[in-house]
C-alpha atoms as a PDB file:
ATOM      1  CA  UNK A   1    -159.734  58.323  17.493  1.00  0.00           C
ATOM      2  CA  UNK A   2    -160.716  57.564  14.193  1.00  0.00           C
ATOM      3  CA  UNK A   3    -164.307  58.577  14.468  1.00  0.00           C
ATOM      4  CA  UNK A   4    -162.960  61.701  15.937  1.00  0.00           C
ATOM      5  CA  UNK A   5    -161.050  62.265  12.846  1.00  0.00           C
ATOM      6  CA  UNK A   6    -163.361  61.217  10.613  1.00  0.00           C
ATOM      7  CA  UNK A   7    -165.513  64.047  12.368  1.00  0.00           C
ATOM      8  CA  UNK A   8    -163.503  66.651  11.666  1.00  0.00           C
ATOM      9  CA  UNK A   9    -162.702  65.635   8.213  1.00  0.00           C
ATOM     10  CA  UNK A  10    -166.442  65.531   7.501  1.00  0.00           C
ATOM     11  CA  UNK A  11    -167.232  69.186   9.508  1.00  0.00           C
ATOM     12  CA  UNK A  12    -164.350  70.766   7.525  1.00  0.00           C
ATOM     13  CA  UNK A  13    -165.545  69.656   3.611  1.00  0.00           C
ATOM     14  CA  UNK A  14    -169.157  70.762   4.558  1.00  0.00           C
ATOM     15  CA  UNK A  15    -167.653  73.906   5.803  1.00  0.00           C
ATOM     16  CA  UNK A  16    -165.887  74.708   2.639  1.00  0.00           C
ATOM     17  CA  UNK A  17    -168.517  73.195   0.041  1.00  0.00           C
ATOM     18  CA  UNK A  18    -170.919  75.508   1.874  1.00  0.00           C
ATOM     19  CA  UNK A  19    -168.579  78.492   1.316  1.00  0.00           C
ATOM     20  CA  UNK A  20    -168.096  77.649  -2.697  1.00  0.00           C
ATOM     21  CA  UNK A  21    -172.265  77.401  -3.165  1.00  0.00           C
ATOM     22  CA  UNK A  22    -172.596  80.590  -1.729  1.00  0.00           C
ATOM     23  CA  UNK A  23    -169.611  81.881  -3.270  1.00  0.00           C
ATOM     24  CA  UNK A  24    -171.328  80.784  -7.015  1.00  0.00           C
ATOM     25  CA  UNK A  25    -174.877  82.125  -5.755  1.00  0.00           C
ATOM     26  CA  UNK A  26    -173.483  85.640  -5.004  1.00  0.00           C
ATOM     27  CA  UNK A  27    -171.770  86.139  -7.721  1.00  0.00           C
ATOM     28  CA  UNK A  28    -174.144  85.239  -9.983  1.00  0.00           C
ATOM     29  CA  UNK A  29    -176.483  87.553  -8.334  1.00  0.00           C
ATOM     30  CA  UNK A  30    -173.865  90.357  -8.129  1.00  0.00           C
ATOM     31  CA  UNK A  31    -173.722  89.765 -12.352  1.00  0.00           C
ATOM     32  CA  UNK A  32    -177.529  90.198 -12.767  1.00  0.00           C
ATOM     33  CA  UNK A  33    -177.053  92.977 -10.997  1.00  0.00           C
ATOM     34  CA  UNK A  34    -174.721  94.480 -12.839  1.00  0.00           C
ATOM     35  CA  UNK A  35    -176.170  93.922 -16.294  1.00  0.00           C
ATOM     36  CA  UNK A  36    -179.445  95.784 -15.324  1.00  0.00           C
ATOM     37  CA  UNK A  37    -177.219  98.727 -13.433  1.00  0.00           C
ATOM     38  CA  UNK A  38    -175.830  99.844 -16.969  1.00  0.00           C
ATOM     39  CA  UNK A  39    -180.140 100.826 -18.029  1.00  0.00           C
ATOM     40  CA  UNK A  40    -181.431 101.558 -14.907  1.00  0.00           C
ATOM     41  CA  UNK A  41    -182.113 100.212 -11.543  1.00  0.00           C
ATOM     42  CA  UNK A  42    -184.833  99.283  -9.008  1.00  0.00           C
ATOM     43  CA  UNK A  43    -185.096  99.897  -5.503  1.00  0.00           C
ATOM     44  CA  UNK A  44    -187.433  97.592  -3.102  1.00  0.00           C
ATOM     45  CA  UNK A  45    -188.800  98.839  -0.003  1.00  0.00           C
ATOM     46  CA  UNK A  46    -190.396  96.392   2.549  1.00  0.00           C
ATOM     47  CA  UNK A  47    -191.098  96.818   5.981  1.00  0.00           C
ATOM     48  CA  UNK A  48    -190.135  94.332   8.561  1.00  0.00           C
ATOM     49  CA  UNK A  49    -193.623  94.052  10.261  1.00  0.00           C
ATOM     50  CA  UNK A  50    -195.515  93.198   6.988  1.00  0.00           C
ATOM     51  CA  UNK A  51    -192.627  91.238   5.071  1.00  0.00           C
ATOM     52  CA  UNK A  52    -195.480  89.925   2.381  1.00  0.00           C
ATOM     53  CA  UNK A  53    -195.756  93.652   1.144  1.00  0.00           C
ATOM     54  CA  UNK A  54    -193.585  95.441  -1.044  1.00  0.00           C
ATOM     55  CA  UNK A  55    -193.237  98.328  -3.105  1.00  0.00           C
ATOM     56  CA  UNK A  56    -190.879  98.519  -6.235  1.00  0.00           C
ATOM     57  CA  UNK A  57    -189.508 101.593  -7.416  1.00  0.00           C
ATOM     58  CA  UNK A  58    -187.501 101.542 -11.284  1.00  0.00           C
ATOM     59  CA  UNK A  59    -185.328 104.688 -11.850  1.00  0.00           C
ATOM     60  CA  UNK A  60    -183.398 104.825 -15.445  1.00  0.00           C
ATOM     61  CA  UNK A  61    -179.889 105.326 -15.587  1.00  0.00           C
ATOM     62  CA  UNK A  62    -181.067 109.386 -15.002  1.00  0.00           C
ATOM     63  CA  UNK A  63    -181.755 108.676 -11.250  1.00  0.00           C
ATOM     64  CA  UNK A  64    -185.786 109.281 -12.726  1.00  0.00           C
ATOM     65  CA  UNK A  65    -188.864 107.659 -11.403  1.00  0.00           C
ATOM     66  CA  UNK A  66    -190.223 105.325 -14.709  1.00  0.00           C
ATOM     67  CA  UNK A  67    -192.133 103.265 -12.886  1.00  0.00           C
ATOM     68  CA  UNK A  68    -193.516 101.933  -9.532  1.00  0.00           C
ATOM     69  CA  UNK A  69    -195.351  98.903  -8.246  1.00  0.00           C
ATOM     70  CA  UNK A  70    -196.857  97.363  -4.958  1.00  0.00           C
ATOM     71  CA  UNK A  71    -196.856  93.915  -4.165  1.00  0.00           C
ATOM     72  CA  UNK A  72    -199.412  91.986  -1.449  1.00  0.00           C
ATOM     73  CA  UNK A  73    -198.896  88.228  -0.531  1.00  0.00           C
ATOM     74  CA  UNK A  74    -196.121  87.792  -2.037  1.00  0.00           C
ATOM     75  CA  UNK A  75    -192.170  87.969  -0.082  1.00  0.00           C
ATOM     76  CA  UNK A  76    -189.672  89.074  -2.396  1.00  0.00           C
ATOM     77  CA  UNK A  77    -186.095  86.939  -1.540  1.00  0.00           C
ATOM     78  CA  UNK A  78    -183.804  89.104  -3.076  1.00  0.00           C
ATOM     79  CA  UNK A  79    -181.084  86.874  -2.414  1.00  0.00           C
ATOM     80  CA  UNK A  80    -182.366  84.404  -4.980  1.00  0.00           C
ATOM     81  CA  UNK A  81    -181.029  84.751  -8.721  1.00  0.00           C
ATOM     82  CA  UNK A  82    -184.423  84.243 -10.078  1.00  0.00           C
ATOM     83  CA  UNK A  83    -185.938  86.961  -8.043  1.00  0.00           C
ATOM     84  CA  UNK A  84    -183.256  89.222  -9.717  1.00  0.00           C
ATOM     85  CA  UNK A  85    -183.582  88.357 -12.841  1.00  0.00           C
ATOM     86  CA  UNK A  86    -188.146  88.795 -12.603  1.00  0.00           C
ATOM     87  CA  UNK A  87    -187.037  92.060 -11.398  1.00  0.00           C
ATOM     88  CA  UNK A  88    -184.460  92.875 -14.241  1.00  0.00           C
ATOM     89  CA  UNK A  89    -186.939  91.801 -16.809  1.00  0.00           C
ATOM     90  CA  UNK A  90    -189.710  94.062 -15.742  1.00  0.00           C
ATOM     91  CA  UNK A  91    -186.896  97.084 -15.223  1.00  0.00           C
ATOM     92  CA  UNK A  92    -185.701  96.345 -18.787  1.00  0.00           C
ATOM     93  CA  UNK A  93    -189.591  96.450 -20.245  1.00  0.00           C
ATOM     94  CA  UNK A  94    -190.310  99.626 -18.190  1.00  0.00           C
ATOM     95  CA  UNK A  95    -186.540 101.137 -19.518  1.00  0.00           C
ATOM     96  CA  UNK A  96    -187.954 100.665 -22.902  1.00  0.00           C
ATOM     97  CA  UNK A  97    -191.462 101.940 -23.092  1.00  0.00           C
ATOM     98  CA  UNK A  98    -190.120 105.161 -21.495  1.00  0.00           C
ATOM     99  CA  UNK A  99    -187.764 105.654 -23.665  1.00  0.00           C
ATOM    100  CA  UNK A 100    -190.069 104.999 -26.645  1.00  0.00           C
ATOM    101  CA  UNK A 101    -192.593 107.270 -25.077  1.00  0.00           C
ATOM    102  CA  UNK A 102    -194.894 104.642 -24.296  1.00  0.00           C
ATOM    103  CA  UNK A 103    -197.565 104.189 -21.825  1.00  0.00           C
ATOM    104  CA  UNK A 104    -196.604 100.559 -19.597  1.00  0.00           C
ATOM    105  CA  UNK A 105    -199.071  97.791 -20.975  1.00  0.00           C
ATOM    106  CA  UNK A 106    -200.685  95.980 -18.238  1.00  0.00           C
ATOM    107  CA  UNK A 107    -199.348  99.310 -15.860  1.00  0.00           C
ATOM    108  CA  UNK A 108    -200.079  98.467 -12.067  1.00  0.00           C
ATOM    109  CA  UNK A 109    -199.708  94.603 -12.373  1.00  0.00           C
ATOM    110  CA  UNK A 110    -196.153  94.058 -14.364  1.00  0.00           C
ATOM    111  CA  UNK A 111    -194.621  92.735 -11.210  1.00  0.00           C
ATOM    112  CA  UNK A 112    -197.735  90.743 -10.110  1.00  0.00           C
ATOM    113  CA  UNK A 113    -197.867  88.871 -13.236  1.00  0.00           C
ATOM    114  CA  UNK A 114    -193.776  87.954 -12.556  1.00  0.00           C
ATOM    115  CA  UNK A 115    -194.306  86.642  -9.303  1.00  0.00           C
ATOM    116  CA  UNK A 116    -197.936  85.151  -9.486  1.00  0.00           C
ATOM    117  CA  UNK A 117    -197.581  81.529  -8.849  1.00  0.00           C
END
């Protein structure tokens, strides 16, 4: 009886430490989100047969095209924070050399050089 118990207690505090993690992951995620949403925003587009290529589109807070990327080899996780926040960093740099009129330095390979490893 006591194993039993000891069991459930066990099952029941994984199941809710589990929830909290996840909890603290999405809402961080759901903040990076939000901070880059008020400049701009980018829009991945994968395909399910060929999951290690990607294409990245940025759009400005205008709905306009500033900026677009593919990726080969690598598998973007958008459910990690840090994948967020590589995107997020190259939406802000692409954000600002539009609006400054600027051509992209390093244009084709922004992303690449975020997620090289």
């Amino acid at each position: 009886m006591k194993s039993i118990l000891l069991v459930l207690f066990f099952t029941i505090a994984y199941l809710a430490l589990g929830r909290n993690a996840h909890a603290r992951a999405t809402r961080s995620a759901d903040t990076l989100l939000q901070a880059a949403a008020e400049t701009g925003y980018w829009v991945v587009e994968s395909n399910l047969q060929r999951p290690k290529e990607a294409t990245v589109y940025f759009y400005n807070a205008g709905h306009e095209l500033v900026y677009q990327e593919a990726l080969h080899g690598v598998r973007l996780n958008l459910d990690r924070p840090r994948t967020v926040r590589r995107l997020n960093n190259v939406l802000r740099e692409t954000i600002d050399a539009h609006s400054r009129k600027r051509t992209i330095a390093g244009s084709g390979t922004l992303l690449a050089s975020q997620f090289a490893r």
